[in-house]
N, C-alpha and C. Protein backbone atom coordinates (compact mmCIF):
# COMPACT_ATOMS: atom_id res chain seq x y z
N UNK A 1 50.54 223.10 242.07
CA UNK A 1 49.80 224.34 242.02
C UNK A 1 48.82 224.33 240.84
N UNK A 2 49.45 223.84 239.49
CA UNK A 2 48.03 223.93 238.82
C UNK A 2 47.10 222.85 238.22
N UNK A 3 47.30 221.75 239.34
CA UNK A 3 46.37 220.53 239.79
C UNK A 3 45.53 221.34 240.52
N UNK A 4 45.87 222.31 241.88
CA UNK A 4 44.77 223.05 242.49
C UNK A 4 43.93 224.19 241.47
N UNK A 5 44.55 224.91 240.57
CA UNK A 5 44.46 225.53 239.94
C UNK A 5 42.74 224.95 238.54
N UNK A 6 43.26 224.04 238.29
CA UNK A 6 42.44 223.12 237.33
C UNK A 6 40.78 222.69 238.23
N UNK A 7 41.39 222.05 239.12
CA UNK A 7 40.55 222.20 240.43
C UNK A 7 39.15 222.88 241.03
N UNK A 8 40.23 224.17 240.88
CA UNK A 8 39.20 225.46 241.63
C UNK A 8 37.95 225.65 240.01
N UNK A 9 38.70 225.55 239.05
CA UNK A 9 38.13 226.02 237.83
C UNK A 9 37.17 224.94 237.61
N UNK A 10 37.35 223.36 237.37
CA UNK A 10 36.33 222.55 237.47
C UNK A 10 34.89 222.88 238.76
N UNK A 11 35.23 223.31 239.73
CA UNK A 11 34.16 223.53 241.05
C UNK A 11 34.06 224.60 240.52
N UNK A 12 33.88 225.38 240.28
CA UNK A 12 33.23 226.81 239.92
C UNK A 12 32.37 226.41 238.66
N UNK A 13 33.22 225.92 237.79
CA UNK A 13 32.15 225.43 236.15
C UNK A 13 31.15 224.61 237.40
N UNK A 14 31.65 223.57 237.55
CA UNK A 14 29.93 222.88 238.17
C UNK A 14 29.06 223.55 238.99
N UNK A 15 29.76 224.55 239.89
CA UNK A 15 28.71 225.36 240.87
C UNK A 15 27.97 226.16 240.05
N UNK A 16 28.04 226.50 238.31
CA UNK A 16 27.33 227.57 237.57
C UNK A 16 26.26 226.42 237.17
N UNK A 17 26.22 225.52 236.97
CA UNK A 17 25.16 224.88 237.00
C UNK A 17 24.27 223.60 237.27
N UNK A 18 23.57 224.14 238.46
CA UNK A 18 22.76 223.06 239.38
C UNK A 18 21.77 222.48 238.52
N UNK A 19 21.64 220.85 239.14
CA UNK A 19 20.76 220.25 238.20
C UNK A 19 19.48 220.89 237.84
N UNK A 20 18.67 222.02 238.26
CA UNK A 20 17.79 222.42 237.47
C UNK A 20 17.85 223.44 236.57
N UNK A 21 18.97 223.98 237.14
CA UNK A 21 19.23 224.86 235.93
C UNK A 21 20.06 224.62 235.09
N UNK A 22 20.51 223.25 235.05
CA UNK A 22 21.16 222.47 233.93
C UNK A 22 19.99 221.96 232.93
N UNK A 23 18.87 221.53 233.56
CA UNK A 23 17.54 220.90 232.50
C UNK A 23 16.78 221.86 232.14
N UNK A 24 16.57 222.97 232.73
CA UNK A 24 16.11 224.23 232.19
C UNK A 24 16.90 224.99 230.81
N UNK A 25 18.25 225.01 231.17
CA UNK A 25 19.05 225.50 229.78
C UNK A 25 18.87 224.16 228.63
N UNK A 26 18.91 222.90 229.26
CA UNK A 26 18.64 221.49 227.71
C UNK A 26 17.50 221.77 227.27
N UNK A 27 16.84 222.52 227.62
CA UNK A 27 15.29 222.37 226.99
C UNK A 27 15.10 223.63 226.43
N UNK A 28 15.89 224.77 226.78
CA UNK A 28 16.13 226.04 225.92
C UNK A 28 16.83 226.08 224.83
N UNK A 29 17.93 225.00 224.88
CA UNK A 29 18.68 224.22 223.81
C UNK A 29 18.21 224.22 222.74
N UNK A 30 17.32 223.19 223.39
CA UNK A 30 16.57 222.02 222.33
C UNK A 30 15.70 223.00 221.46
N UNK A 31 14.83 223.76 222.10
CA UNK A 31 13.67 224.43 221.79
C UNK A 31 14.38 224.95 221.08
N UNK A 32 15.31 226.10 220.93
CA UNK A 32 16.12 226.97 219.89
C UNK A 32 16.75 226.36 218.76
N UNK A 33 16.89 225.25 218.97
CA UNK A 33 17.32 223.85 217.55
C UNK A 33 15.71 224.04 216.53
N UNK A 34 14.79 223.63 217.53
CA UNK A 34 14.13 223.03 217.19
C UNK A 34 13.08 224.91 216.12
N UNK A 35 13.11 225.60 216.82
CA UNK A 35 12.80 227.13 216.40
C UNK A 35 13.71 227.13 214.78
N UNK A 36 14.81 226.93 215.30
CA UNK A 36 16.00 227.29 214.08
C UNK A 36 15.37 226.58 212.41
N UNK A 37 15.48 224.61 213.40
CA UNK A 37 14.40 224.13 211.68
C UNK A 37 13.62 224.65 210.94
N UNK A 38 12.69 224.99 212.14
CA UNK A 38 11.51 225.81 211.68
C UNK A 38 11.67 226.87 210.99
N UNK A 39 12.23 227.60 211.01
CA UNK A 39 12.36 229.02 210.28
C UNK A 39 13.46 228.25 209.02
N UNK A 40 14.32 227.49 209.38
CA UNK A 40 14.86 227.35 208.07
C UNK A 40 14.04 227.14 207.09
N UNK A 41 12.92 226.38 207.58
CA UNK A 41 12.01 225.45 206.47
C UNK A 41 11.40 226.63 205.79
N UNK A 42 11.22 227.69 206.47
CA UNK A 42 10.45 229.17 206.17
C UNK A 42 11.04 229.78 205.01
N UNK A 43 12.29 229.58 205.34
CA UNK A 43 13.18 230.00 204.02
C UNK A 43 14.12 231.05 204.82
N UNK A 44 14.19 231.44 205.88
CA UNK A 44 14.56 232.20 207.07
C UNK A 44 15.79 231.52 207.34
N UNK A 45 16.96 231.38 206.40
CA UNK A 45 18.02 230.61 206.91
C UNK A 45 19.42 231.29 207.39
N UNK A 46 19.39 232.37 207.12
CA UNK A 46 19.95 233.59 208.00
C UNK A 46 19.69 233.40 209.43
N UNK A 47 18.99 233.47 209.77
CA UNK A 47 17.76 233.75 211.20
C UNK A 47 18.17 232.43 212.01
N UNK A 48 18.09 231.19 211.15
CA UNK A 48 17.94 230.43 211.31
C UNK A 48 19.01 229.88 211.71
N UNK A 49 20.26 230.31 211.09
CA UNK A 49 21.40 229.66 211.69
C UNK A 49 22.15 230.48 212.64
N UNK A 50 21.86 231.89 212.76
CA UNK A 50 22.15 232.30 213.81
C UNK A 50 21.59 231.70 214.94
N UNK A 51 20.36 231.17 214.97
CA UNK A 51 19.66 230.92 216.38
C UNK A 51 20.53 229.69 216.97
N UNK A 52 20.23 228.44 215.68
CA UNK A 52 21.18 227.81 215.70
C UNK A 52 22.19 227.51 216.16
N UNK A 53 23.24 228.45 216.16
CA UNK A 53 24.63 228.52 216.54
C UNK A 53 24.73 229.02 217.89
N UNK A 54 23.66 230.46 218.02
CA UNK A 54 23.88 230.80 219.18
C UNK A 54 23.28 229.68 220.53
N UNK A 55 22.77 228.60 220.54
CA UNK A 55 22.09 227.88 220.81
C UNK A 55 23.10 226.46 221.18
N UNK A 56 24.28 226.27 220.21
CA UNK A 56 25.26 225.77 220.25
C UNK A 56 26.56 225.78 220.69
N UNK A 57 26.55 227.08 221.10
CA UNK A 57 27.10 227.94 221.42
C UNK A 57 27.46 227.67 223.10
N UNK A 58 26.05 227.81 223.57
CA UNK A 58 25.12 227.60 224.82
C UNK A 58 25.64 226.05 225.46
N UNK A 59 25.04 225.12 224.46
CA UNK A 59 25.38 224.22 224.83
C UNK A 59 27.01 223.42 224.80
N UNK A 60 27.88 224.03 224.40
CA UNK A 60 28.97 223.76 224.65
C UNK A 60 29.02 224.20 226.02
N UNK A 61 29.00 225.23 226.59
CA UNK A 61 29.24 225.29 228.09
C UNK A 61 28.66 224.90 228.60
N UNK A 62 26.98 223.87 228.47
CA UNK A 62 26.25 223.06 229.46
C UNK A 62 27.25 221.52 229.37
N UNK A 63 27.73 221.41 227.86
CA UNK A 63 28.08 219.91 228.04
C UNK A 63 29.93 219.56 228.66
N UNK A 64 30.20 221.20 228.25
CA UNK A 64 31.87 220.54 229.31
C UNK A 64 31.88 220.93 230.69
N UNK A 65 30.72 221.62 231.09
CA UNK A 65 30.08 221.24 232.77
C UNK A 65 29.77 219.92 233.14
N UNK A 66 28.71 219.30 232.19
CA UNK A 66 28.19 218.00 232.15
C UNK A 66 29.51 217.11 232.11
N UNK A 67 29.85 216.68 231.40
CA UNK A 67 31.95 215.79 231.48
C UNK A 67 32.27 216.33 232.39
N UNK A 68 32.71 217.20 232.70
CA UNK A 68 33.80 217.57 233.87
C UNK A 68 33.05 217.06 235.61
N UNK A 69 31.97 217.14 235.48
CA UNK A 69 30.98 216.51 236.63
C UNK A 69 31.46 215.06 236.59
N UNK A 70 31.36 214.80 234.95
CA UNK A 70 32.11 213.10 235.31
C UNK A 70 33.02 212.56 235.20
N UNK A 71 33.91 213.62 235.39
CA UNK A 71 35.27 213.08 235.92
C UNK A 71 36.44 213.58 235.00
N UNK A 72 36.13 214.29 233.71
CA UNK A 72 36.74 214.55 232.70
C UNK A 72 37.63 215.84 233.16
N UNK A 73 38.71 215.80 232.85
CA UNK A 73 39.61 216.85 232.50
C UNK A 73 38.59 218.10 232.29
N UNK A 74 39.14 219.25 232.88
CA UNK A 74 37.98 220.08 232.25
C UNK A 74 38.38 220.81 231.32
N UNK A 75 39.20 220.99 230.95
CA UNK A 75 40.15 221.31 229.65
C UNK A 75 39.76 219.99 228.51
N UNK A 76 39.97 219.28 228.70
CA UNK A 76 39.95 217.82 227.57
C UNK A 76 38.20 217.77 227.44
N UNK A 77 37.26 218.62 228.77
CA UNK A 77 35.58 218.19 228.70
C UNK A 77 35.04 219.03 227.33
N UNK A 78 35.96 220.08 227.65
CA UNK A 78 35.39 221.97 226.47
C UNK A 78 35.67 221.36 225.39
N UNK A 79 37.28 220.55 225.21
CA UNK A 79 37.28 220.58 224.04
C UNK A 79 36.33 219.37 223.33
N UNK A 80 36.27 218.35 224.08
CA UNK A 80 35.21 217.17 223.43
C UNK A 80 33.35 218.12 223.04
N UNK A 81 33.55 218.72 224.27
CA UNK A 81 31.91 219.34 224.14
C UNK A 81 32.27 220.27 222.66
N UNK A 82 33.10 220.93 222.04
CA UNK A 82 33.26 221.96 221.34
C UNK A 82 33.46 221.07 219.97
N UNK A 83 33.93 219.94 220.45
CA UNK A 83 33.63 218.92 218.88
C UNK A 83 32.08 218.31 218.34
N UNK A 84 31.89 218.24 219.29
CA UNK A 84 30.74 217.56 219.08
C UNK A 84 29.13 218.56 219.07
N UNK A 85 29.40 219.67 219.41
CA UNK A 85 28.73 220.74 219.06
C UNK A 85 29.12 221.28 217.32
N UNK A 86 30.25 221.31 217.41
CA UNK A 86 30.89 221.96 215.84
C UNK A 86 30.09 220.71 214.84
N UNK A 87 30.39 219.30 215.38
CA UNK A 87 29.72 218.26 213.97
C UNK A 87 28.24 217.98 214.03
N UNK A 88 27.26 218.81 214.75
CA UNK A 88 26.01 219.04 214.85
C UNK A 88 25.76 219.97 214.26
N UNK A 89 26.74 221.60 214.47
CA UNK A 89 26.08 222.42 213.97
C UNK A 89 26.53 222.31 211.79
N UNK A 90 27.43 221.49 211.68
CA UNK A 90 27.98 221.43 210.28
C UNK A 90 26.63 220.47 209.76
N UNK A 91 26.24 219.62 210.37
CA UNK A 91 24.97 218.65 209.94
C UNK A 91 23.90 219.72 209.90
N UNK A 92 23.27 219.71 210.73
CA UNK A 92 22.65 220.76 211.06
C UNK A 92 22.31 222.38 209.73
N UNK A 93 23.56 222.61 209.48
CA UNK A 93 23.66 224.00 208.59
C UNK A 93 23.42 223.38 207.00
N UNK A 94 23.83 222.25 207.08
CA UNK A 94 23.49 221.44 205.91
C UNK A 94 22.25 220.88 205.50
N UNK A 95 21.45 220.19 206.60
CA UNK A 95 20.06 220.18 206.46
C UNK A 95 19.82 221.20 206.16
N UNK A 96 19.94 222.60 206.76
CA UNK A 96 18.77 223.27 206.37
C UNK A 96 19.16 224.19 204.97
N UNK A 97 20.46 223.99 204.78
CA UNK A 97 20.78 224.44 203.18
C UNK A 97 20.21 223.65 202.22
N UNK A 98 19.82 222.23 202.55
CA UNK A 98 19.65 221.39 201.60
C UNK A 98 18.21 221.25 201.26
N UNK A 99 17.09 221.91 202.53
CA UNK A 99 15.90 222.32 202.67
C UNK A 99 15.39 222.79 202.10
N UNK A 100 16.51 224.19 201.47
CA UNK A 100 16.18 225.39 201.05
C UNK A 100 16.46 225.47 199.63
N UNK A 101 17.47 224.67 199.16
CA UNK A 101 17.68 224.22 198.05
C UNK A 101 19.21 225.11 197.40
N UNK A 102 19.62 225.61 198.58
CA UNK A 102 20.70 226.63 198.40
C UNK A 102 22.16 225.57 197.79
């Protein structure tokens, strides 16, 4: 039962996102990373890491869609996607502290 259970929940995560609206959210991603630098460099690092995060946020649920499409546990996909989002956004919060001179 909760082999079917795991199942139903993997096909529903992938049915939320079809390949174009999987490359449409990476590039809203990206762009909001890429917004976030920018304003850090501004001195906007409040702003900046909210966008940041919320942005990271985002992409944890594009990337344990993305694993679980390939074959991954979808429980074991969240949590790999949720690591590897967390040691981007710790790099990430650090550049732009280190930018700013904080």
């Amino acid at each position: 039962m909760m082999k079917n259970y795991m199942q139903h929940l993997k096909e529903r995560a992938i049915s939320a996102y079809p390949p174009k609206t999987s490359r449409r959210w990476s590039i809203c991603i990206a762009a909001a990373v890429i917004v976030g630098l920018v304003l850090g460099h501004f001195g906007q690092v409040n702003l900046a890491e909210f966008i940041i995060d919320f942005a990271l946020l985002c992409g944890i649920d594009l990337l344990g869609v993305t694993f679980a499409k390939h074959g991954v546990n979808i429980i074991l996909a969240y949590i790999l996607a949720a690591a590897l989002c967390f040691a981007v956004s710790v790099l990430l919060t650090f550049y732009i502290m280190s930018s700013n001179n904080l």
